[in-house]
PDB file of N, CA and C in Angstrom:
ATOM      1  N   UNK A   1     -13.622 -12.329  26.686  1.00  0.00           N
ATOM      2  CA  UNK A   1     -14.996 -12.764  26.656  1.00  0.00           C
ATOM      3  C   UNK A   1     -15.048 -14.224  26.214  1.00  0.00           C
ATOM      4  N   UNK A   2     -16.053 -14.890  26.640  1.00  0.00           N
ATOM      5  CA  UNK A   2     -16.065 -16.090  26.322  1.00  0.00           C
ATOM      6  C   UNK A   2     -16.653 -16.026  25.704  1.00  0.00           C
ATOM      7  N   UNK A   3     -16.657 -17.644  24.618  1.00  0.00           N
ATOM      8  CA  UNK A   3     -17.963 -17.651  23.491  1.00  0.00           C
ATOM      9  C   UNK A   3     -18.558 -18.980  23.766  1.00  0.00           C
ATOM     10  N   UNK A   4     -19.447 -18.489  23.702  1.00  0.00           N
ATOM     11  CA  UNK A   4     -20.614 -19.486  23.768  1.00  0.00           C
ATOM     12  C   UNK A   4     -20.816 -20.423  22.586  1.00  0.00           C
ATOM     13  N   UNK A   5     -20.830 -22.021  22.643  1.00  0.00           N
ATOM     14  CA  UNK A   5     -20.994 -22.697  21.748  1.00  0.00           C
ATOM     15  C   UNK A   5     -21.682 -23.751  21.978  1.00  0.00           C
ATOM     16  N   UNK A   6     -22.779 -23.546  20.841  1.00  0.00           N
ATOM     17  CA  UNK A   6     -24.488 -24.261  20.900  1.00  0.00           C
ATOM     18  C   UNK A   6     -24.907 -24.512  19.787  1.00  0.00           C
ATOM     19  N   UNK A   7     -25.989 -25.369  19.787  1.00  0.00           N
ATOM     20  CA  UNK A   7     -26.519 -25.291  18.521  1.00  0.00           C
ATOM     21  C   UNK A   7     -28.052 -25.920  18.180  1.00  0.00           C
ATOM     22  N   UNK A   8     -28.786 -25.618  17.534  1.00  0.00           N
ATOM     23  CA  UNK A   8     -30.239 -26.198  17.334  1.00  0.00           C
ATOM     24  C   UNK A   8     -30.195 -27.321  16.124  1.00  0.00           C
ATOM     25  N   UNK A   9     -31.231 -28.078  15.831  1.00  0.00           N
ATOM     26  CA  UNK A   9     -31.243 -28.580  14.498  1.00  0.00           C
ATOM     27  C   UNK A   9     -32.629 -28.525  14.235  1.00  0.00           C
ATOM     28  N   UNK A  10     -32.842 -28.802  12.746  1.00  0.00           N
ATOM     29  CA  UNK A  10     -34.123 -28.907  11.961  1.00  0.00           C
ATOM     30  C   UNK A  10     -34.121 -30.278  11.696  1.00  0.00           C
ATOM     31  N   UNK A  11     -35.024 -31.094  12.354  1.00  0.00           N
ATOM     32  CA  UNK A  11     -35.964 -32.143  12.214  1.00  0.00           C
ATOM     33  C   UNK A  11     -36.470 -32.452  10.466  1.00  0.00           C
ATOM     34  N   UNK A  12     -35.363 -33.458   9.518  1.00  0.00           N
ATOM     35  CA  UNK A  12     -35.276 -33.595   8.336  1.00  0.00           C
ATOM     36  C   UNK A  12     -37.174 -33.889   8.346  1.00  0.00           C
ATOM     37  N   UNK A  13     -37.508 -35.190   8.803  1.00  0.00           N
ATOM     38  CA  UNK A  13     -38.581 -35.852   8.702  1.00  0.00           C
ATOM     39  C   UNK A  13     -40.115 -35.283   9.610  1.00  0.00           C
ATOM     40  N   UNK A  14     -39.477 -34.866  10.798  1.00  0.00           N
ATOM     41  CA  UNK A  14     -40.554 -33.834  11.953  1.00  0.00           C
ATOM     42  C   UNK A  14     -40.641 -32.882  11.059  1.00  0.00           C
ATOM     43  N   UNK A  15     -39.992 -32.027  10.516  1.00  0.00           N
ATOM     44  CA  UNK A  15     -40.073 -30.865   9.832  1.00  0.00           C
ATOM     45  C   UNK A  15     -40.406 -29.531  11.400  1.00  0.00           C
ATOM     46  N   UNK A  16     -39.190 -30.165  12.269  1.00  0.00           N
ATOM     47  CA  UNK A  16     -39.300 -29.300  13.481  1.00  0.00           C
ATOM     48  C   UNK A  16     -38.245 -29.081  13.840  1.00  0.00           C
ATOM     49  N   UNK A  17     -37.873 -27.692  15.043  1.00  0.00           N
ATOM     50  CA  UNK A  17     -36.890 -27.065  15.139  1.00  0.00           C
ATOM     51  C   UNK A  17     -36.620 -27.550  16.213  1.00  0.00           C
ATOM     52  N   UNK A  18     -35.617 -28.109  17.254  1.00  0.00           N
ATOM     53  CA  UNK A  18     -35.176 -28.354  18.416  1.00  0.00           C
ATOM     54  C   UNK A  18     -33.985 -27.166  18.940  1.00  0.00           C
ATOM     55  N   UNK A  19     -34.512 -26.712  19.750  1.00  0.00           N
ATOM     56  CA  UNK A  19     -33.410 -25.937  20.588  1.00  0.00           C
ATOM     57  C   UNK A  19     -32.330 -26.727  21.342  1.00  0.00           C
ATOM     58  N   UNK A  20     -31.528 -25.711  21.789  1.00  0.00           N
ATOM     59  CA  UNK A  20     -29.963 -25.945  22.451  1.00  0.00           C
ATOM     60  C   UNK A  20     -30.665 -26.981  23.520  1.00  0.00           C
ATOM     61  N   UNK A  21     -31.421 -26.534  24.257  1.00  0.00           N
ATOM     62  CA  UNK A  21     -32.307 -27.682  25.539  1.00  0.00           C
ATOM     63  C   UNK A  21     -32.808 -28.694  25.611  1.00  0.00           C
ATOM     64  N   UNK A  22     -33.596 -28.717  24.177  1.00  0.00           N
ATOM     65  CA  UNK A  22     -34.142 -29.970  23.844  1.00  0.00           C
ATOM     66  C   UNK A  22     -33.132 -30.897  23.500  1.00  0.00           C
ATOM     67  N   UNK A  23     -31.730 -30.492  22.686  1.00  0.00           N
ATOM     68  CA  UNK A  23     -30.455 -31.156  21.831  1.00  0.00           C
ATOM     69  C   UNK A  23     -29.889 -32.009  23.146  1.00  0.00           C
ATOM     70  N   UNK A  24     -30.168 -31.342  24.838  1.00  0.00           N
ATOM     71  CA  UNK A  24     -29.079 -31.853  25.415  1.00  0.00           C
ATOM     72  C   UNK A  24     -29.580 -32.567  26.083  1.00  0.00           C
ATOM     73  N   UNK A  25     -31.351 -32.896  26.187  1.00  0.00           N
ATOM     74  CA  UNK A  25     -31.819 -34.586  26.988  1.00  0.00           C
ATOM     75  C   UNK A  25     -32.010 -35.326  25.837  1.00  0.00           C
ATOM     76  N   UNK A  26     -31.557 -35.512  24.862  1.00  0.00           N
ATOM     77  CA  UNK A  26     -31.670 -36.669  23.679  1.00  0.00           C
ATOM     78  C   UNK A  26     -30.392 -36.619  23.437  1.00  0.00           C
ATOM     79  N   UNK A  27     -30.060 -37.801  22.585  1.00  0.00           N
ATOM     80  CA  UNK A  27     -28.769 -38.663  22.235  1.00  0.00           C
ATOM     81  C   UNK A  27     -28.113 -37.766  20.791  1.00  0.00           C
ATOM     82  N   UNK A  28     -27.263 -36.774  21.483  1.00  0.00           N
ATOM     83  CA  UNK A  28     -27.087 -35.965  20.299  1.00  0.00           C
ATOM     84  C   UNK A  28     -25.818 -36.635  19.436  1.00  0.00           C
ATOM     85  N   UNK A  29     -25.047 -37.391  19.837  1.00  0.00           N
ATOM     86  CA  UNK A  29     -23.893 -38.308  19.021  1.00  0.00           C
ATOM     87  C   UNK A  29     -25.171 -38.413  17.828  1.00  0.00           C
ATOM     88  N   UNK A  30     -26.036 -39.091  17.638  1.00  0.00           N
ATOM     89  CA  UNK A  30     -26.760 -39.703  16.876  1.00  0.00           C
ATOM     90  C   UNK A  30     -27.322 -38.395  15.485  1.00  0.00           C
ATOM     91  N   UNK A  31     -27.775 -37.489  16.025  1.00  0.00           N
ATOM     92  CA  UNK A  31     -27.523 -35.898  14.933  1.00  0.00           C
ATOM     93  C   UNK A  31     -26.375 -35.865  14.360  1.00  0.00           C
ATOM     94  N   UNK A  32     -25.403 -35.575  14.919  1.00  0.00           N
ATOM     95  CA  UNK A  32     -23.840 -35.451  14.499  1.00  0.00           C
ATOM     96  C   UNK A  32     -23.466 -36.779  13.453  1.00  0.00           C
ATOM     97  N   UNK A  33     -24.361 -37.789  13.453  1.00  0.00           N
ATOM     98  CA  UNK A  33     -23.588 -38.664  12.610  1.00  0.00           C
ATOM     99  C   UNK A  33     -24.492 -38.684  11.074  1.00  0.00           C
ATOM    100  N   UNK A  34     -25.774 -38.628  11.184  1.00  0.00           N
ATOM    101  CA  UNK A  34     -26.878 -38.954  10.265  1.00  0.00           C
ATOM    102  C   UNK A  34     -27.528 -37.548  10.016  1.00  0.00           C
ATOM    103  N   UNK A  35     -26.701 -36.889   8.636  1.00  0.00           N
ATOM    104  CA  UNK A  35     -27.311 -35.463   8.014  1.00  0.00           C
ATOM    105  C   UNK A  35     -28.315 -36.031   7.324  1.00  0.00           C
ATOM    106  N   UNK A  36     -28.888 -36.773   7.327  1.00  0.00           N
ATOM    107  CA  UNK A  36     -30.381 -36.880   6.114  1.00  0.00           C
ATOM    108  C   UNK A  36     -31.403 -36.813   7.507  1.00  0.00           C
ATOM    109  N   UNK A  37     -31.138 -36.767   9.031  1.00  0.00           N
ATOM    110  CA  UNK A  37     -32.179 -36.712   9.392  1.00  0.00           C
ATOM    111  C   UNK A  37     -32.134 -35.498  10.139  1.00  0.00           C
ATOM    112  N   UNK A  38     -31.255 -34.939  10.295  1.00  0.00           N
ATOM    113  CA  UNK A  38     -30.987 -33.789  11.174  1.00  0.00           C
ATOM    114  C   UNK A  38     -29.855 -32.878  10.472  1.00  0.00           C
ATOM    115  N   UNK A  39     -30.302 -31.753  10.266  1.00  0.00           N
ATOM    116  CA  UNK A  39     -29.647 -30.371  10.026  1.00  0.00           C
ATOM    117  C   UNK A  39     -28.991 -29.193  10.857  1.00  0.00           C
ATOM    118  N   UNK A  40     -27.684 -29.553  11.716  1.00  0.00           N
ATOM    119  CA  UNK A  40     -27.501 -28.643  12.672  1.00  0.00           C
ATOM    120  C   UNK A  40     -27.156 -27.401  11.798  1.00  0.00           C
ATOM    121  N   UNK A  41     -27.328 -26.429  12.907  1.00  0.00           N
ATOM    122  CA  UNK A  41     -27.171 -25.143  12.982  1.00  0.00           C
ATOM    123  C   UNK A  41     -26.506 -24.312  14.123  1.00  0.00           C
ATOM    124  N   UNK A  42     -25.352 -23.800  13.533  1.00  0.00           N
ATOM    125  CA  UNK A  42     -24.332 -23.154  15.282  1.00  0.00           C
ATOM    126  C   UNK A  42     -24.609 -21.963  15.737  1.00  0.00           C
ATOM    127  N   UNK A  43     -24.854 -21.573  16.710  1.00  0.00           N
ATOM    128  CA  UNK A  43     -25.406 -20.107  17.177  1.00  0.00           C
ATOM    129  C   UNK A  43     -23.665 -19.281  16.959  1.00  0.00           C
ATOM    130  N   UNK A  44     -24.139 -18.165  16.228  1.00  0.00           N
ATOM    131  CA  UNK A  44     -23.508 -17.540  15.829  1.00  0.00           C
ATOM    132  C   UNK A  44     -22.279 -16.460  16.967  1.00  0.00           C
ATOM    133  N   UNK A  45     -23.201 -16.319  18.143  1.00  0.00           N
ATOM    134  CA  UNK A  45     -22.139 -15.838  19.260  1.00  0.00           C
ATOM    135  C   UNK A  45     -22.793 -13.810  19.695  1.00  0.00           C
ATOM    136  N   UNK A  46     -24.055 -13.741  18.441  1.00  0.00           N
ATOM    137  CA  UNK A  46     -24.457 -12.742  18.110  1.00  0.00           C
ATOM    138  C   UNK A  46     -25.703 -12.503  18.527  1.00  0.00           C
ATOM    139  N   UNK A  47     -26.310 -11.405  18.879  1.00  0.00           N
ATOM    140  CA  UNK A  47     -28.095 -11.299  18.966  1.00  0.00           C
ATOM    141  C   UNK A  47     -28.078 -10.122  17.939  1.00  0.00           C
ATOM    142  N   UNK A  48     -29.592  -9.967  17.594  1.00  0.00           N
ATOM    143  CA  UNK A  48     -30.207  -9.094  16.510  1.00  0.00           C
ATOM    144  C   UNK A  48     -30.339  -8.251  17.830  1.00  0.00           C
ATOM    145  N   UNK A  49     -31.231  -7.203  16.931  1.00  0.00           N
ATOM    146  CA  UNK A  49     -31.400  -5.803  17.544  1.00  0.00           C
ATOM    147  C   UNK A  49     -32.382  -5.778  18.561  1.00  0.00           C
ATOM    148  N   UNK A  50     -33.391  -7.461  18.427  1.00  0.00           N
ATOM    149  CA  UNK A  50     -33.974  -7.321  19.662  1.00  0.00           C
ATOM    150  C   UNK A  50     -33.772  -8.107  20.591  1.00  0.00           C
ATOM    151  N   UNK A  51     -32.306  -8.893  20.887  1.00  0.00           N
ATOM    152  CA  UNK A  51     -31.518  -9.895  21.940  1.00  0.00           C
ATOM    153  C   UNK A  51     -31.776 -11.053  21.215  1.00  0.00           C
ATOM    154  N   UNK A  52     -32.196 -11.151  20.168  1.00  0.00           N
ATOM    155  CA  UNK A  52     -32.829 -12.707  20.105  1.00  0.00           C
ATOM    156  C   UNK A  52     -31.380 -13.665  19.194  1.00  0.00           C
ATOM    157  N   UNK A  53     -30.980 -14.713  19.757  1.00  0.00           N
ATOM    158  CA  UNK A  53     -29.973 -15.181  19.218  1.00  0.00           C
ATOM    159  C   UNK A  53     -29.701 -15.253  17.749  1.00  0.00           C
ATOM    160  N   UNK A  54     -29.129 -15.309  17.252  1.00  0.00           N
ATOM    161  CA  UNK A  54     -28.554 -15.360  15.608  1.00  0.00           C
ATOM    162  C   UNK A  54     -27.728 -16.504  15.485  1.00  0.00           C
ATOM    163  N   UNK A  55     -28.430 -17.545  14.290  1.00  0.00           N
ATOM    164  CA  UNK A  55     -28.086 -18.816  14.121  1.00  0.00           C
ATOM    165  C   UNK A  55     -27.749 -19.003  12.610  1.00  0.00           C
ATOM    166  N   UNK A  56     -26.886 -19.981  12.351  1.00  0.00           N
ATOM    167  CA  UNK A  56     -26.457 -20.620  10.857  1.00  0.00           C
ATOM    168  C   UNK A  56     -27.824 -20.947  10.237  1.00  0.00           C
ATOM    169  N   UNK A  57     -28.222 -20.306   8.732  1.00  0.00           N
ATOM    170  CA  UNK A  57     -29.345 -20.656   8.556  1.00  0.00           C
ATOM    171  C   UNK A  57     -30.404 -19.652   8.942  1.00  0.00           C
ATOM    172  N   UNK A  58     -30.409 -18.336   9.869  1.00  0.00           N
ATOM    173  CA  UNK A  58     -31.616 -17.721   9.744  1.00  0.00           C
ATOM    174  C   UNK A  58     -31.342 -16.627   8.813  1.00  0.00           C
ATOM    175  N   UNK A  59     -33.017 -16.212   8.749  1.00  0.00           N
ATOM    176  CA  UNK A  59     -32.930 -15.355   7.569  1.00  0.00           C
ATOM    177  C   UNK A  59     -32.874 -13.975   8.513  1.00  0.00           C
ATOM    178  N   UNK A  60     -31.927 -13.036   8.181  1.00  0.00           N
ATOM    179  CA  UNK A  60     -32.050 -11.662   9.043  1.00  0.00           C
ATOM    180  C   UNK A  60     -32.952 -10.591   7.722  1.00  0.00           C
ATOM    181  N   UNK A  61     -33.117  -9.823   8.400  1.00  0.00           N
ATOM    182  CA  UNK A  61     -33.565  -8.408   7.738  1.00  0.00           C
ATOM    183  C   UNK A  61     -32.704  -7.442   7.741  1.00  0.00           C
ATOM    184  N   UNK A  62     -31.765  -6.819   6.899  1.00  0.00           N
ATOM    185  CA  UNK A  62     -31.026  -5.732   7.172  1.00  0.00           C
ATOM    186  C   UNK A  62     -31.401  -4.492   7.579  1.00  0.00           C
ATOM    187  N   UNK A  63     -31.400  -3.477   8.714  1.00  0.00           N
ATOM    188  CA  UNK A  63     -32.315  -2.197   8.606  1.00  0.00           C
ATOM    189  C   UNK A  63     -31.701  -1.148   8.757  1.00  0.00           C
ATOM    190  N   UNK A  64     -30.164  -1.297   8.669  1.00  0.00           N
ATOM    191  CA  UNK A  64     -29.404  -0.313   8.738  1.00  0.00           C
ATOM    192  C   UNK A  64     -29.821   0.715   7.471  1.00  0.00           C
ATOM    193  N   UNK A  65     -30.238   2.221   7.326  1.00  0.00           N
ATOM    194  CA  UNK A  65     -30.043   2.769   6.069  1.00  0.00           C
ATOM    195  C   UNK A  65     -28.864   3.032   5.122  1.00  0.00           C
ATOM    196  N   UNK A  66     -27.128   2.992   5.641  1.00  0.00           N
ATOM    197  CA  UNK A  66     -26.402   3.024   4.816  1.00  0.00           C
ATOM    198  C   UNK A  66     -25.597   1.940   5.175  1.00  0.00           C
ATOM    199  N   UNK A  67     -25.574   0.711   4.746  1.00  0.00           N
ATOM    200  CA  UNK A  67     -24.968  -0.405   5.256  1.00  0.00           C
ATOM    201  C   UNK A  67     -23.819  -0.451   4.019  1.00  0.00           C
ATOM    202  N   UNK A  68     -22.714  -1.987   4.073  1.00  0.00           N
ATOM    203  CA  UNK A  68     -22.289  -1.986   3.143  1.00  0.00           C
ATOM    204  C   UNK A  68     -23.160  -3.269   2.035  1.00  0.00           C
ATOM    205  N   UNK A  69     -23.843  -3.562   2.894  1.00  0.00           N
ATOM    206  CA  UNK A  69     -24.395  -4.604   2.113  1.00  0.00           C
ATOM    207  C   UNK A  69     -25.035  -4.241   0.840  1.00  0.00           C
ATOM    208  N   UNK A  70     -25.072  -4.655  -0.548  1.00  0.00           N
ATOM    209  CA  UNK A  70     -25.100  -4.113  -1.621  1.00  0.00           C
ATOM    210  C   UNK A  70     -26.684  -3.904  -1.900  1.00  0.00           C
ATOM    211  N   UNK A  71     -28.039  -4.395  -1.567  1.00  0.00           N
ATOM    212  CA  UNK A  71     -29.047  -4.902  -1.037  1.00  0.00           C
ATOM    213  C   UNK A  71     -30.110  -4.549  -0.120  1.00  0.00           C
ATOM    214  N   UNK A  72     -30.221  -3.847   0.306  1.00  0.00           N
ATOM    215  CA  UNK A  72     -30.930  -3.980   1.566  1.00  0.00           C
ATOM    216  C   UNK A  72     -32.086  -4.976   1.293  1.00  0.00           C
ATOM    217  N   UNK A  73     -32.388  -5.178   2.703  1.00  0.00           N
ATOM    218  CA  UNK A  73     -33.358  -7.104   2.380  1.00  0.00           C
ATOM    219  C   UNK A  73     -33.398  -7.293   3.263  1.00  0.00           C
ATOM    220  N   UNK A  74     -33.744  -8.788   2.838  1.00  0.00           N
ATOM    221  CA  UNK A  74     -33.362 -10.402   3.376  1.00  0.00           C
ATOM    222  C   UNK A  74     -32.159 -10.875   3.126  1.00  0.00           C
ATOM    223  N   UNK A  75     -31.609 -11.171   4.303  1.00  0.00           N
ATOM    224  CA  UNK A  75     -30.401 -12.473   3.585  1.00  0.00           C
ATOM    225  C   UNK A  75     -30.294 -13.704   4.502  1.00  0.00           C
ATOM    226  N   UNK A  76     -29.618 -14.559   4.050  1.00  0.00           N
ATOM    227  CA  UNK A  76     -28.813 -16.009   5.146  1.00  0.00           C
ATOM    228  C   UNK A  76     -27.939 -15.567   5.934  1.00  0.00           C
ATOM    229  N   UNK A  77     -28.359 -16.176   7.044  1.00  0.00           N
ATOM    230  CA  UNK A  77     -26.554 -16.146   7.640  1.00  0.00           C
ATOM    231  C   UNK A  77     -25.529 -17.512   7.472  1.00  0.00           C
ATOM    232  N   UNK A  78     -24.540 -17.088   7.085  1.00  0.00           N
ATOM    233  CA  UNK A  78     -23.850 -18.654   6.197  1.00  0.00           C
ATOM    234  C   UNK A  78     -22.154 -18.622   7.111  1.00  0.00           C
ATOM    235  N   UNK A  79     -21.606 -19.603   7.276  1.00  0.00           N
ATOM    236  CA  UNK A  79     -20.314 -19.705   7.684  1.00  0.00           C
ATOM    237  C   UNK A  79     -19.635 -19.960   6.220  1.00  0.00           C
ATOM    238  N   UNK A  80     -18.355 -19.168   6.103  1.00  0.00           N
ATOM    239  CA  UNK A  80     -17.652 -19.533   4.611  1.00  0.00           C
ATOM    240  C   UNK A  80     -16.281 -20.274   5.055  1.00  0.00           C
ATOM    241  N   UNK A  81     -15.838 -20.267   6.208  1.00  0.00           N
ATOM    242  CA  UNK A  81     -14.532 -20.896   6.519  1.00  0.00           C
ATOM    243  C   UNK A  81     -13.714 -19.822   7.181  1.00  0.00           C
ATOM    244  N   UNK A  82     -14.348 -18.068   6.937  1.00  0.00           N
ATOM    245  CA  UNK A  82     -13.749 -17.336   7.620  1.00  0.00           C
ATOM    246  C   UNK A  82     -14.592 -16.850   8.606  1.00  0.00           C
ATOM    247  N   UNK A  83     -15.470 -17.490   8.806  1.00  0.00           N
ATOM    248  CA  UNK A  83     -16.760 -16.250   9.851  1.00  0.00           C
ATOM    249  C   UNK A  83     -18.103 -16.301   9.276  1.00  0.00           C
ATOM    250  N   UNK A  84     -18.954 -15.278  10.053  1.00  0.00           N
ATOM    251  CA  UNK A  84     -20.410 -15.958   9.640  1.00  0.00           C
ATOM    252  C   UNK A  84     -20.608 -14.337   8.685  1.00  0.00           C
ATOM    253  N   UNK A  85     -20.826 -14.507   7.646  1.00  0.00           N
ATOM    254  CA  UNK A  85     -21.823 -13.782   6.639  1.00  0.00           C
ATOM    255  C   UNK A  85     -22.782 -13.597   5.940  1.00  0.00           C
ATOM    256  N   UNK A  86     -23.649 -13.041   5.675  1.00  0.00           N
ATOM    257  CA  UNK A  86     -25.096 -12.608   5.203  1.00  0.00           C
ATOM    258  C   UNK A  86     -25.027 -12.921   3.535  1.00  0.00           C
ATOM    259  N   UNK A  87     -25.922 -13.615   3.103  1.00  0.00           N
ATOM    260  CA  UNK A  87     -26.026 -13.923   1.681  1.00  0.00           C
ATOM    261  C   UNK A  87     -27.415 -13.303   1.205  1.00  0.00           C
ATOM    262  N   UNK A  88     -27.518 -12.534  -0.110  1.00  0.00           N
ATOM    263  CA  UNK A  88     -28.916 -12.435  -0.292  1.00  0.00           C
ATOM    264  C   UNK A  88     -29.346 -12.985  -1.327  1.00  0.00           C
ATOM    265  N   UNK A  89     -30.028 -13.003  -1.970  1.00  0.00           N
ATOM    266  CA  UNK A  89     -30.620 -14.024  -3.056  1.00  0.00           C
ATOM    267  C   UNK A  89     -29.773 -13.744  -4.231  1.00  0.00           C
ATOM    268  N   UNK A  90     -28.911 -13.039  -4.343  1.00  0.00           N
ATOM    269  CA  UNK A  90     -28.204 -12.982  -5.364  1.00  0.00           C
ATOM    270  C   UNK A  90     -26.853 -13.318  -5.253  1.00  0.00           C
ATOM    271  N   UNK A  91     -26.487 -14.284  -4.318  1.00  0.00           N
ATOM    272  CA  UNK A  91     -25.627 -14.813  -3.465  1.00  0.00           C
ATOM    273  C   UNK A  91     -24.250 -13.785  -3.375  1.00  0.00           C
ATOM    274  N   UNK A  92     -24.783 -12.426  -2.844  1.00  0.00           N
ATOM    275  CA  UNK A  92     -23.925 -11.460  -2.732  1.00  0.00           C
ATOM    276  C   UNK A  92     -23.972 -11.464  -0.983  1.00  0.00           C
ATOM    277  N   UNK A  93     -22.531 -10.980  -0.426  1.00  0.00           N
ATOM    278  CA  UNK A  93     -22.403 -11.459   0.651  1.00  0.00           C
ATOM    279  C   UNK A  93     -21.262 -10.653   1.329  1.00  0.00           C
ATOM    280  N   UNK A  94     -21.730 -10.415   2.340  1.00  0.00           N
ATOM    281  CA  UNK A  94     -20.909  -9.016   3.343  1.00  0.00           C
ATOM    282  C   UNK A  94     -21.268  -9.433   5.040  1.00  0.00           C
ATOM    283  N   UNK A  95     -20.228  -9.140   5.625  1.00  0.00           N
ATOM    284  CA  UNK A  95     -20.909  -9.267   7.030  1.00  0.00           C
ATOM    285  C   UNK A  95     -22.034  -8.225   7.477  1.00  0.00           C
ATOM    286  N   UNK A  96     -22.301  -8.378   9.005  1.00  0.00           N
ATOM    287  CA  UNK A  96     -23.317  -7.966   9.368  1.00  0.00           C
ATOM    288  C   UNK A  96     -22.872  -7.417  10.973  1.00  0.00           C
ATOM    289  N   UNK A  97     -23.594  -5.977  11.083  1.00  0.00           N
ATOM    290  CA  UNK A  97     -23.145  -5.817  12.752  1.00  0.00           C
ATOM    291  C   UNK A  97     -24.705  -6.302  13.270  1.00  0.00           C
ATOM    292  N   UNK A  98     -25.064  -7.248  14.425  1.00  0.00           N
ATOM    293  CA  UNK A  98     -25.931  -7.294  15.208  1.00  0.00           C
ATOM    294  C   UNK A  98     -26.769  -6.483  15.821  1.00  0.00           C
ATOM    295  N   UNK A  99     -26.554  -5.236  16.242  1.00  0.00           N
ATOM    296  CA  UNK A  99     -27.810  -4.449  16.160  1.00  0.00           C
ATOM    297  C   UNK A  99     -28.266  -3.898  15.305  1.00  0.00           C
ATOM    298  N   UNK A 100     -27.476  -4.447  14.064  1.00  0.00           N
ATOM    299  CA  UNK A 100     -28.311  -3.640  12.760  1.00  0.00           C
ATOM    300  C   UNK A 100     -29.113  -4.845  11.669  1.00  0.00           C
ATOM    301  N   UNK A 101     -29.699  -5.733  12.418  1.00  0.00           N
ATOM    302  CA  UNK A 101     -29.951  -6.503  11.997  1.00  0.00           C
ATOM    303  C   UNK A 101     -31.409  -7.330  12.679  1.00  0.00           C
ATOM    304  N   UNK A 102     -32.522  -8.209  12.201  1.00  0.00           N
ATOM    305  CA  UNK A 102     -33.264  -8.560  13.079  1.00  0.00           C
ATOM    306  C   UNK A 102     -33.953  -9.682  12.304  1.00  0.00           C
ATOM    307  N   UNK A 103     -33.398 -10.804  13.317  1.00  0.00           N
ATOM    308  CA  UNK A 103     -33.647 -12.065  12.728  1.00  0.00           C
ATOM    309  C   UNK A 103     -35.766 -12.551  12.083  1.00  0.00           C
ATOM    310  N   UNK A 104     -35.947 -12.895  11.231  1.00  0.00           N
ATOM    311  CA  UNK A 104     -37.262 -13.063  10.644  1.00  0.00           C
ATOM    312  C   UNK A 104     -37.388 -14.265  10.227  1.00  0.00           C
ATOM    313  N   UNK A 105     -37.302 -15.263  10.793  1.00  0.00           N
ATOM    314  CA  UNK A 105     -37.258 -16.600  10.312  1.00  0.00           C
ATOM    315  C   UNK A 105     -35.718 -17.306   9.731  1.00  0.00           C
ATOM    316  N   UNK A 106     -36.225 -18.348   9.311  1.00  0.00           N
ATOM    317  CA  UNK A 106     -34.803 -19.645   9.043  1.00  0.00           C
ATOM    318  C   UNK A 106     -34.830 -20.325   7.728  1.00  0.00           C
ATOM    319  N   UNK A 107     -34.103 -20.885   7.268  1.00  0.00           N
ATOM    320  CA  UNK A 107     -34.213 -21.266   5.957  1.00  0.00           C
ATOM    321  C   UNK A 107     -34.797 -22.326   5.471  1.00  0.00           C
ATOM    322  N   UNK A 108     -35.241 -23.230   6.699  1.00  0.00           N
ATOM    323  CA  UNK A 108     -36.457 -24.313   6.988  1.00  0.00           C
ATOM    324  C   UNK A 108     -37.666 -24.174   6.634  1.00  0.00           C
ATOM    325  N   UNK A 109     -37.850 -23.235   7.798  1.00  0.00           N
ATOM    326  CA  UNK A 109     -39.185 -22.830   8.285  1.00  0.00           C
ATOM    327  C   UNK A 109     -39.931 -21.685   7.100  1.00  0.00           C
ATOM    328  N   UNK A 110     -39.161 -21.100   6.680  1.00  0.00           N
ATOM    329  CA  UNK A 110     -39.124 -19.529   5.867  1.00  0.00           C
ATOM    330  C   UNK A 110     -38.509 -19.590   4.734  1.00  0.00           C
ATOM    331  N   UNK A 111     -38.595 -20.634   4.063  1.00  0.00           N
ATOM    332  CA  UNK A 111     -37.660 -20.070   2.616  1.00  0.00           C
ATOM    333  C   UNK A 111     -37.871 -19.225   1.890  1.00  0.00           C
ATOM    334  N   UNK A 112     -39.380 -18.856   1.661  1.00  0.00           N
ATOM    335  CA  UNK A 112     -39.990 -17.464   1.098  1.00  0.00           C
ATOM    336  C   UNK A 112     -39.818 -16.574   0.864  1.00  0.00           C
ATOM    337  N   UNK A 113     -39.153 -16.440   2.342  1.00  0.00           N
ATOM    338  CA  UNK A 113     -38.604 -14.643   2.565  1.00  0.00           C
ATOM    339  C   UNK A 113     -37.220 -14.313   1.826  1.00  0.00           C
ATOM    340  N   UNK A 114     -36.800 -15.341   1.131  1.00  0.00           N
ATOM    341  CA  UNK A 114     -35.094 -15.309   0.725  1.00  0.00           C
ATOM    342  C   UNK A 114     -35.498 -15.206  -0.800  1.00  0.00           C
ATOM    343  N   UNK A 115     -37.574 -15.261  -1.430  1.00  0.00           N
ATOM    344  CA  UNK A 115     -37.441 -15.222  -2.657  1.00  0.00           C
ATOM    345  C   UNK A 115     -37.208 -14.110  -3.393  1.00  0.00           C
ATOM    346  N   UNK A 116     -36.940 -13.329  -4.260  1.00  0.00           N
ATOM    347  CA  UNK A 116     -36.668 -12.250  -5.054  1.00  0.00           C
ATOM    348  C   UNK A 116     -38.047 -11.792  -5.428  1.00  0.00           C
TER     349      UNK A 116
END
């Protein structure tokens, strides 16, 4: 299988989200160099339970009833150097299977949902 590799960013100063489409008619060298104005985010390779892509930075909902996650919630999805894993506000952290999961906002847009 191939993997797909993409990515959105959050607009430091717009305080706006640009998709994979919008990233590729603008001068994206220029994101990649300057993090105070742009925040990428890598699509994870994953969809939630209702197809919708899963990105670095969104907040999922766990809805599995016996998961291993210690939590059931909200958490992040975070890259640690080994893969992408779920953080919850108590920066406890386990992976995640994709249909047991359903993305509810981003850590931009939604920080709220990650409060305790």
């Amino acid at each position: 299988m191939k993997r797909i590799i993409k990515f959105r960013a959050w607009s430091v100063e717009e305080k706006v989200m640009s998709n994979w489409e919008d990233m590729e008619t603008l001068n994206t060298m220029a994101w990649c160099y300057d993090n105070n104005l742009w925040k990428l985010m890598q699509f994870t390779g994953t969809l939630d339970k209702n197809g919708r892509e899963i990105y670095e930075g969104d907040i999922i909902r766990i809805i599995l009833e016996a998961t291993a996650f210690p939590n059931q919630g909200n958490a992040e999805v975070k890259w640690d150097g080994n893969g992408w894993w779920v953080f919850n506000d108590n920066s406890q952290k386990t992976w995640y299977i994709s249909e047991n999961v359903e993305v509810i906002g981003n850590i931009f847009e939604n920080p709220e949902l990650l409060a305790p």
